[in-house]
N, C-alpha and C. Protein backbone atom coordinates (compact mmCIF):
# COMPACT_ATOMS: atom_id res chain seq x y z
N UNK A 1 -38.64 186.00 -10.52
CA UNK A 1 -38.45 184.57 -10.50
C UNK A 1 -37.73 184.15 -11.78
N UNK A 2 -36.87 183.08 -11.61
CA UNK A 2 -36.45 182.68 -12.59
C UNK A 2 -36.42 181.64 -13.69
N UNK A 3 -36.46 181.25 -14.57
CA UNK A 3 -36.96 179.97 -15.48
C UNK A 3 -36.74 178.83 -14.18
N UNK A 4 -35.74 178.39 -13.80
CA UNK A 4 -35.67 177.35 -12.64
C UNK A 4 -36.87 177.38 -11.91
N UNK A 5 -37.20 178.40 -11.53
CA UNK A 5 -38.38 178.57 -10.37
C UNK A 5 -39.76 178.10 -10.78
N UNK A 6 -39.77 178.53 -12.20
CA UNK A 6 -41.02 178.34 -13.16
C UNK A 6 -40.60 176.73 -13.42
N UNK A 7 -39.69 177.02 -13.98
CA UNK A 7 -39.91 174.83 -14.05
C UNK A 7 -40.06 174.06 -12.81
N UNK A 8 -39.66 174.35 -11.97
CA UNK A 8 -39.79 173.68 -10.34
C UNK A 8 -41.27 173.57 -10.03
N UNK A 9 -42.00 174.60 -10.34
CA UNK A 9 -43.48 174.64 -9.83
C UNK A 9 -43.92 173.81 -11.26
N UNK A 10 -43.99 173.86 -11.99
CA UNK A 10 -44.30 173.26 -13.39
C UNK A 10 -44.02 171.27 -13.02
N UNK A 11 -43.22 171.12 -12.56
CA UNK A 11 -43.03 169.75 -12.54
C UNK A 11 -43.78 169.79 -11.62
N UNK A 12 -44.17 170.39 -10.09
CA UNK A 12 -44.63 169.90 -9.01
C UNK A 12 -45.81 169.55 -9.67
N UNK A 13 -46.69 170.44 -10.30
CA UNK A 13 -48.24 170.01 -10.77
C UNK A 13 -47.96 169.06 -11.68
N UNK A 14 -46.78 168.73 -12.55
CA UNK A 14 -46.80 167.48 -13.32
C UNK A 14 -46.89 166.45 -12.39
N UNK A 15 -45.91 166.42 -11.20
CA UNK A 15 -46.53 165.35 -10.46
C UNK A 15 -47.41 165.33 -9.52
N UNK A 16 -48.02 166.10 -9.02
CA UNK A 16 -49.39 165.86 -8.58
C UNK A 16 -50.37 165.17 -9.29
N UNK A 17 -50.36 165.89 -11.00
CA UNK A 17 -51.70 165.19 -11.84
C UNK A 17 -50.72 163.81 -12.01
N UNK A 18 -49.90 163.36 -11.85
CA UNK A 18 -49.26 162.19 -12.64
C UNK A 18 -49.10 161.12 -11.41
N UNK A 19 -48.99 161.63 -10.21
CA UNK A 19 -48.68 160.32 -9.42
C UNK A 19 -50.22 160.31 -7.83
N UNK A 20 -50.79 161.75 -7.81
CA UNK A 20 -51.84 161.43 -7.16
C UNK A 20 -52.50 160.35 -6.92
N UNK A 21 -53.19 160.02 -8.22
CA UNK A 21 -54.39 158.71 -8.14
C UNK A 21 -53.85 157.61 -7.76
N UNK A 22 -52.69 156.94 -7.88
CA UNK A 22 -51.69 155.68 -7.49
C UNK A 22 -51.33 156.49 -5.83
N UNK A 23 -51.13 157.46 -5.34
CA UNK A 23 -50.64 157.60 -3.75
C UNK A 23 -52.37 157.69 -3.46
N UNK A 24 -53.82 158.10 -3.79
CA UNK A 24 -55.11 158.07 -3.21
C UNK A 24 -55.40 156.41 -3.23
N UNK A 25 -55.29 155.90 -4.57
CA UNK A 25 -55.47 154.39 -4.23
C UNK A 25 -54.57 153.79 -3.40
N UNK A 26 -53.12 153.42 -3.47
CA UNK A 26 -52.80 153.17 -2.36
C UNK A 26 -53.14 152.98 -1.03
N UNK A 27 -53.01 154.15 -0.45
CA UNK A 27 -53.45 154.66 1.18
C UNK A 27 -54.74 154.13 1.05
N UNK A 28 -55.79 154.27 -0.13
CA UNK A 28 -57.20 153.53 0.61
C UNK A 28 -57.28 152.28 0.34
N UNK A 29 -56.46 151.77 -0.37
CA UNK A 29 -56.53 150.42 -0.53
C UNK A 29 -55.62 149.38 0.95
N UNK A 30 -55.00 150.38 1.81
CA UNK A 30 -54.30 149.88 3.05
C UNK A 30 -55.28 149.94 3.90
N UNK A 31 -56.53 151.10 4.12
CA UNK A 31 -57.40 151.84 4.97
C UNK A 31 -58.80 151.24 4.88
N UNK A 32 -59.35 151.74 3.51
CA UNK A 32 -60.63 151.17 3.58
C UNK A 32 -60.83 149.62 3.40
N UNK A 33 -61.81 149.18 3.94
CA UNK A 33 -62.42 147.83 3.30
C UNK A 33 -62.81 147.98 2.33
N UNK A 34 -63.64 148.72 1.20
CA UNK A 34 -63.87 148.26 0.11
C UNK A 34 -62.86 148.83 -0.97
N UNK A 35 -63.04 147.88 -1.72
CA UNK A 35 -61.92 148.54 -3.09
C UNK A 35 -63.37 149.30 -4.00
N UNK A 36 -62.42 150.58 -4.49
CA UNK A 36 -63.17 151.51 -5.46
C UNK A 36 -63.94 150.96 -6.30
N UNK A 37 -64.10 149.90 -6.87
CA UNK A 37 -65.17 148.88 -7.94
C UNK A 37 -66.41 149.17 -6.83
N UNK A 38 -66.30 148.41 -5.68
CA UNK A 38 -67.28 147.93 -4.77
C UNK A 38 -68.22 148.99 -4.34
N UNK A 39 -67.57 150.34 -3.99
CA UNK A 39 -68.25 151.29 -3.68
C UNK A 39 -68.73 152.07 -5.12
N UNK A 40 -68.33 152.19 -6.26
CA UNK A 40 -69.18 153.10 -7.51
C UNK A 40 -69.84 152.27 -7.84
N UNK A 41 -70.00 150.95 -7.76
CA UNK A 41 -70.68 150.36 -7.86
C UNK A 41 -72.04 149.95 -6.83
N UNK A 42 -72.39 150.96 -5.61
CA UNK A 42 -73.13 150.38 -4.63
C UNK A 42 -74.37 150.98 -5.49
N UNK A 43 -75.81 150.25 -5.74
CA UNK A 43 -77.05 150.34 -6.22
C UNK A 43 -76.89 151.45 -7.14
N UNK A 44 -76.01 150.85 -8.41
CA UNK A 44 -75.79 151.63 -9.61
C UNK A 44 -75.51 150.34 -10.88
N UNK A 45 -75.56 150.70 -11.76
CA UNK A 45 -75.89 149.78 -12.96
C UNK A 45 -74.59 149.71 -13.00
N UNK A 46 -73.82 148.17 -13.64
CA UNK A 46 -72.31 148.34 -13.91
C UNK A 46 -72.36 149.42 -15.10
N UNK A 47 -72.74 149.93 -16.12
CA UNK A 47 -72.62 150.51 -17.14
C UNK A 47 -71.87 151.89 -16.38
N UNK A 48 -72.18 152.31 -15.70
CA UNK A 48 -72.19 153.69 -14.67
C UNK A 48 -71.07 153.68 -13.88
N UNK A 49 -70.17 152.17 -13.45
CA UNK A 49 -69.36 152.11 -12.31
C UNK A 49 -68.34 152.74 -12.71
N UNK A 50 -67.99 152.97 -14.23
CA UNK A 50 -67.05 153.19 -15.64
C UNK A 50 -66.42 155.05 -14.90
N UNK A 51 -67.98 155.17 -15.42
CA UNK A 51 -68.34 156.64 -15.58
C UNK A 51 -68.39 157.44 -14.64
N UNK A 52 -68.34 156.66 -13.26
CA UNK A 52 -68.38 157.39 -12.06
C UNK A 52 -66.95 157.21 -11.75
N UNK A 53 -66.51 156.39 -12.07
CA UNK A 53 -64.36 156.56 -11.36
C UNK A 53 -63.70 157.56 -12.53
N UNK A 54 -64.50 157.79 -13.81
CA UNK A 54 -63.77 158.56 -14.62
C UNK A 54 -64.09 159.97 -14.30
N UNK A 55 -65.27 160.28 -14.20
CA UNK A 55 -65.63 161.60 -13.24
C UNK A 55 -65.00 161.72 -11.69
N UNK A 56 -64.60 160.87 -11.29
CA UNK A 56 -63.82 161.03 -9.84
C UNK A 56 -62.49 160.90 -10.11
N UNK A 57 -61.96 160.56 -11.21
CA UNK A 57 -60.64 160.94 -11.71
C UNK A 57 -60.59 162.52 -11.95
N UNK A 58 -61.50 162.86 -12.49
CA UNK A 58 -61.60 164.12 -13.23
C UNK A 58 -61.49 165.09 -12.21
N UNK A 59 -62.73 165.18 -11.22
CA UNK A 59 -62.53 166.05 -10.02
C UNK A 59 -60.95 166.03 -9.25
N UNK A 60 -60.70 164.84 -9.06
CA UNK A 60 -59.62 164.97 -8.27
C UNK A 60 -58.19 165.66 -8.73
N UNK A 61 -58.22 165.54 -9.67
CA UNK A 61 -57.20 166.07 -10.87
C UNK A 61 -57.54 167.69 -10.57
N UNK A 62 -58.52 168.36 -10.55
CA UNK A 62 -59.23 169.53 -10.61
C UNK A 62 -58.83 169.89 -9.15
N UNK A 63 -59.32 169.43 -8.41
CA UNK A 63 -59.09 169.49 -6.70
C UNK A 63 -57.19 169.44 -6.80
N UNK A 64 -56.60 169.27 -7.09
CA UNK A 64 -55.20 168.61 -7.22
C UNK A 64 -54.63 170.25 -7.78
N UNK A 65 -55.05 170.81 -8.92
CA UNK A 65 -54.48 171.93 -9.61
C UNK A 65 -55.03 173.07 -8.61
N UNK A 66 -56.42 173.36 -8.33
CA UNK A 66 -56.68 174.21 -7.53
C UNK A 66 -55.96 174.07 -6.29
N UNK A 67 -55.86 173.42 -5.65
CA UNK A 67 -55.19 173.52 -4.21
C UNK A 67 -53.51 173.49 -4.12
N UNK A 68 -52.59 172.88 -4.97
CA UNK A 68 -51.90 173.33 -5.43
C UNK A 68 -51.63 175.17 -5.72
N UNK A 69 -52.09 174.91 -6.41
CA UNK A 69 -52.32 176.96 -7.45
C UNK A 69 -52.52 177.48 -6.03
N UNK A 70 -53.21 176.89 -5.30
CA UNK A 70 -53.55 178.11 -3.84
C UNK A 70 -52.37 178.26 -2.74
N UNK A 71 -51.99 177.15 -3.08
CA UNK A 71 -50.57 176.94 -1.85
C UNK A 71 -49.32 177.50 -2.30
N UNK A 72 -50.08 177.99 -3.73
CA UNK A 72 -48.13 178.76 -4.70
C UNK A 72 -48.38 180.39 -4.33
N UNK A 73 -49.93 180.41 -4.43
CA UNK A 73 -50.50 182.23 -4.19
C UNK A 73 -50.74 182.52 -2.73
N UNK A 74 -50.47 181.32 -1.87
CA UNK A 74 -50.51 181.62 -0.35
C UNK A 74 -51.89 182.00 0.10
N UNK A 75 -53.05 181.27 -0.87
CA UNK A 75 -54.24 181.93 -0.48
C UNK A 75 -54.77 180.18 0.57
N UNK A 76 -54.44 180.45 1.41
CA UNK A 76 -54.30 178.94 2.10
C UNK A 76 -56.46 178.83 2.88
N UNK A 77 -56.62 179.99 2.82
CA UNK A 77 -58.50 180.08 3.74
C UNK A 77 -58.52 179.77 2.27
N UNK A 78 -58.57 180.00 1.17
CA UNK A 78 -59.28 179.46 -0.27
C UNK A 78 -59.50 177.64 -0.32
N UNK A 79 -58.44 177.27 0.35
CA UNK A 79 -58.24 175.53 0.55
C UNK A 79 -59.46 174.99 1.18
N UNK A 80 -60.08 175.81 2.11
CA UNK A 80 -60.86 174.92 2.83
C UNK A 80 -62.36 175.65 1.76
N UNK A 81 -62.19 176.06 1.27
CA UNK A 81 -63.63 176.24 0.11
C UNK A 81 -63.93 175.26 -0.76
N UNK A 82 -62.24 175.24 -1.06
CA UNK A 82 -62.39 174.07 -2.39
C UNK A 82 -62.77 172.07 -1.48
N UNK A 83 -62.65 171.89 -0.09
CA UNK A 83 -62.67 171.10 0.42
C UNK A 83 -64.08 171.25 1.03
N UNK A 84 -64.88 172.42 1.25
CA UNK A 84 -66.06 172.18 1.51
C UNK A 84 -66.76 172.25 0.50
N UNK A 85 -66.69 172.46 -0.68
CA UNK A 85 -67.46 172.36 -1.97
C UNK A 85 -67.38 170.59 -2.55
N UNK A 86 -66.33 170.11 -2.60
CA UNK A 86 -66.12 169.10 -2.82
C UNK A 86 -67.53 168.51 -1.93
N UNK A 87 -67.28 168.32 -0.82
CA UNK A 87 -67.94 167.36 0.40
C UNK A 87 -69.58 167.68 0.19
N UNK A 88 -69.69 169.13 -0.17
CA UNK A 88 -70.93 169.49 -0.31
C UNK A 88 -71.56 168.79 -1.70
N UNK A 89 -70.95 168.48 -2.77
CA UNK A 89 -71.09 167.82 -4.34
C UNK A 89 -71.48 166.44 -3.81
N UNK A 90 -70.44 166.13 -2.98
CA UNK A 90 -70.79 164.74 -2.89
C UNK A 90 -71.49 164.27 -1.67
N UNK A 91 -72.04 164.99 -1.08
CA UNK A 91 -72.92 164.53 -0.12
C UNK A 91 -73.76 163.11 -0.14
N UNK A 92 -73.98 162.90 -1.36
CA UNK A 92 -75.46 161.40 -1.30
C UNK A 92 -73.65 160.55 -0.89
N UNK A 93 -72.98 160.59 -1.79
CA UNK A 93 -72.24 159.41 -1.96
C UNK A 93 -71.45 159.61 -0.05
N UNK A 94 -70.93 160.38 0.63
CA UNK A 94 -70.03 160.27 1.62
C UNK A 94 -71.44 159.66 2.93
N UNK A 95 -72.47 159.83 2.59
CA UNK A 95 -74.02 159.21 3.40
C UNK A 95 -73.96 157.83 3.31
N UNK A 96 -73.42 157.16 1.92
CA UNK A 96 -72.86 155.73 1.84
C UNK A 96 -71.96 155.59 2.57
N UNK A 97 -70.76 155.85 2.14
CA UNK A 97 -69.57 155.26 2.77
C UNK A 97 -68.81 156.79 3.16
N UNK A 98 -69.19 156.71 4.62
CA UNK A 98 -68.45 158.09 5.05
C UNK A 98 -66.97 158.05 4.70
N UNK A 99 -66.54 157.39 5.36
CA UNK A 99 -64.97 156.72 5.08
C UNK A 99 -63.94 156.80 4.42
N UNK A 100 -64.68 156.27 3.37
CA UNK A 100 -64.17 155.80 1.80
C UNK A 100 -63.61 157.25 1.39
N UNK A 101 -64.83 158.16 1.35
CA UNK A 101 -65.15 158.85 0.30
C UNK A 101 -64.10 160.64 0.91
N UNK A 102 -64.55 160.73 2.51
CA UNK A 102 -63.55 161.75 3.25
C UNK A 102 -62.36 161.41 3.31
N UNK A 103 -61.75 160.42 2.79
CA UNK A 103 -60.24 159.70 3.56
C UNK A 103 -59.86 160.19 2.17
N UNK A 104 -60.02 159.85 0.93
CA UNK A 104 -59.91 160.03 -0.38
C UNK A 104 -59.70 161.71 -0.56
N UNK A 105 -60.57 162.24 -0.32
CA UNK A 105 -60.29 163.61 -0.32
C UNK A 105 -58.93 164.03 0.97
N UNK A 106 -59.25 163.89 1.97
CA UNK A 106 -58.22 164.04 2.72
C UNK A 106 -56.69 163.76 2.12
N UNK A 107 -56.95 162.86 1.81
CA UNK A 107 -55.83 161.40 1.15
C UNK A 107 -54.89 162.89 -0.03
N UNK A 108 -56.24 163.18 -0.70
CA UNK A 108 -55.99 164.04 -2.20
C UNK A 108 -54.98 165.14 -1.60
N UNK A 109 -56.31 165.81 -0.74
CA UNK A 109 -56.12 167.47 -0.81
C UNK A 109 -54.36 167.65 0.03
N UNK A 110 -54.46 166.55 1.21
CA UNK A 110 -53.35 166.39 2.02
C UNK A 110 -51.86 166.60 0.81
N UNK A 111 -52.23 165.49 -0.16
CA UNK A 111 -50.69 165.15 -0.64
C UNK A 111 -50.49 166.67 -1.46
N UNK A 112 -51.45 167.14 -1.92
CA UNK A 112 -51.51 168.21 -3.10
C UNK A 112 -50.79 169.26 -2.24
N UNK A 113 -51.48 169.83 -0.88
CA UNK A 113 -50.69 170.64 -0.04
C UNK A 113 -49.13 170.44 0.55
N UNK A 114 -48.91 169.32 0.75
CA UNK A 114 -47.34 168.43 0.73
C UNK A 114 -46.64 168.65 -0.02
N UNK A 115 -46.87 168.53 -1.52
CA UNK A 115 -45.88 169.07 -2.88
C UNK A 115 -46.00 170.52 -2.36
N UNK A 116 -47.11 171.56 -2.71
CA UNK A 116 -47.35 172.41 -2.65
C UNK A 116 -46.27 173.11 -1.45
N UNK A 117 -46.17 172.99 -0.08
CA UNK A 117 -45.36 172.94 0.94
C UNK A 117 -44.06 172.56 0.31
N UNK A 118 -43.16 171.40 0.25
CA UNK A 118 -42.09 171.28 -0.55
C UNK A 118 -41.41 172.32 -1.60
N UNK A 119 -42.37 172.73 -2.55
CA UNK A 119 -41.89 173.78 -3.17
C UNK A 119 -42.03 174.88 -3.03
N UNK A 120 -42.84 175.35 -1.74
CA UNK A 120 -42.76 177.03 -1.23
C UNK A 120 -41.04 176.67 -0.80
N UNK A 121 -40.90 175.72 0.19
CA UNK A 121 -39.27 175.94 0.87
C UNK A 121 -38.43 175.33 -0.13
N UNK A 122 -38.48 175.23 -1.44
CA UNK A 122 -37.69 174.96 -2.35
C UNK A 122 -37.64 175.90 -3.01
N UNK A 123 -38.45 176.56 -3.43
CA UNK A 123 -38.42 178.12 -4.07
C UNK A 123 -37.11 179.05 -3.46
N UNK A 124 -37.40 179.60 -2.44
CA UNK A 124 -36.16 179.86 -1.78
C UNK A 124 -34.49 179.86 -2.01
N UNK A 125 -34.56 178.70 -1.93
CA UNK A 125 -33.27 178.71 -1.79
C UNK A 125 -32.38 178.38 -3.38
N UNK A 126 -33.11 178.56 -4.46
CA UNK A 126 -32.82 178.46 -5.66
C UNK A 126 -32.04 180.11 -6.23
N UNK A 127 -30.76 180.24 -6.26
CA UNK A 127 -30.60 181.40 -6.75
C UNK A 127 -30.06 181.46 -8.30
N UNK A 128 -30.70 182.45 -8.98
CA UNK A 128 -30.77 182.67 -9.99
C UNK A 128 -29.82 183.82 -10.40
């Protein structure tokens, strides 16, 4: 592979971590009824509502590099581990708002595999 190839995959994860959270809010802000305040906030102290979107920034970012990284190594059965571990973490919260909380991941894991896809058939045709 060649430096091109390495920078091509290098930007894709720059924009995954960089434009994800604006394409997950988006789409749920067209989809769900509640906006993200409303739900980290359901029978939780505001002090906490902070701390729970910054930890769900965090995962998703994490979910975003792993599934990515899996779609560059073609380990594509690894995808649905990292998507049933997720669901399994958050079980109390998707018992609230089924919705919200699967569409978001969907929302995530979907776009992450999309770049991911894009630059397998962009790889290709780059000659070095």
């Amino acid at each position: 592979m060649c430096a091109v190839a390495y920078l091509i995959i290098v930007l894709a994860f720059a924009l995954v971590l960089l434009t994800s959270g604006s394409v997950v809010r988006y789409i749920l802000s067209k989809v769900a009824q509640q906006s993200i305040e409303a739900v980290a906030a359901a029978d939780k102290p505001e002090e906490s509502v902070q701390k729970r979107l910054e930890i769900g920034i965090i995962i998703g970012k994490c979910e975003n590099i792993l599934v990515l990284a899996l779609m560059m190594l073609e380990a594509y059965t690894a995808l649905a581990i990292v998507f049933t571990a997720k669901t399994m973490v958050r079980k109390e919260e998707i018992e609230k708002n089924s919705m919200y909380f699967l569409a978001g991941t969907m929302i995530n894991v979907s776009y992450s595999v999309l770049i991911g896809f894009v630059v397998k058939m962009v790889l290709p045709l780059i000659k070095c």
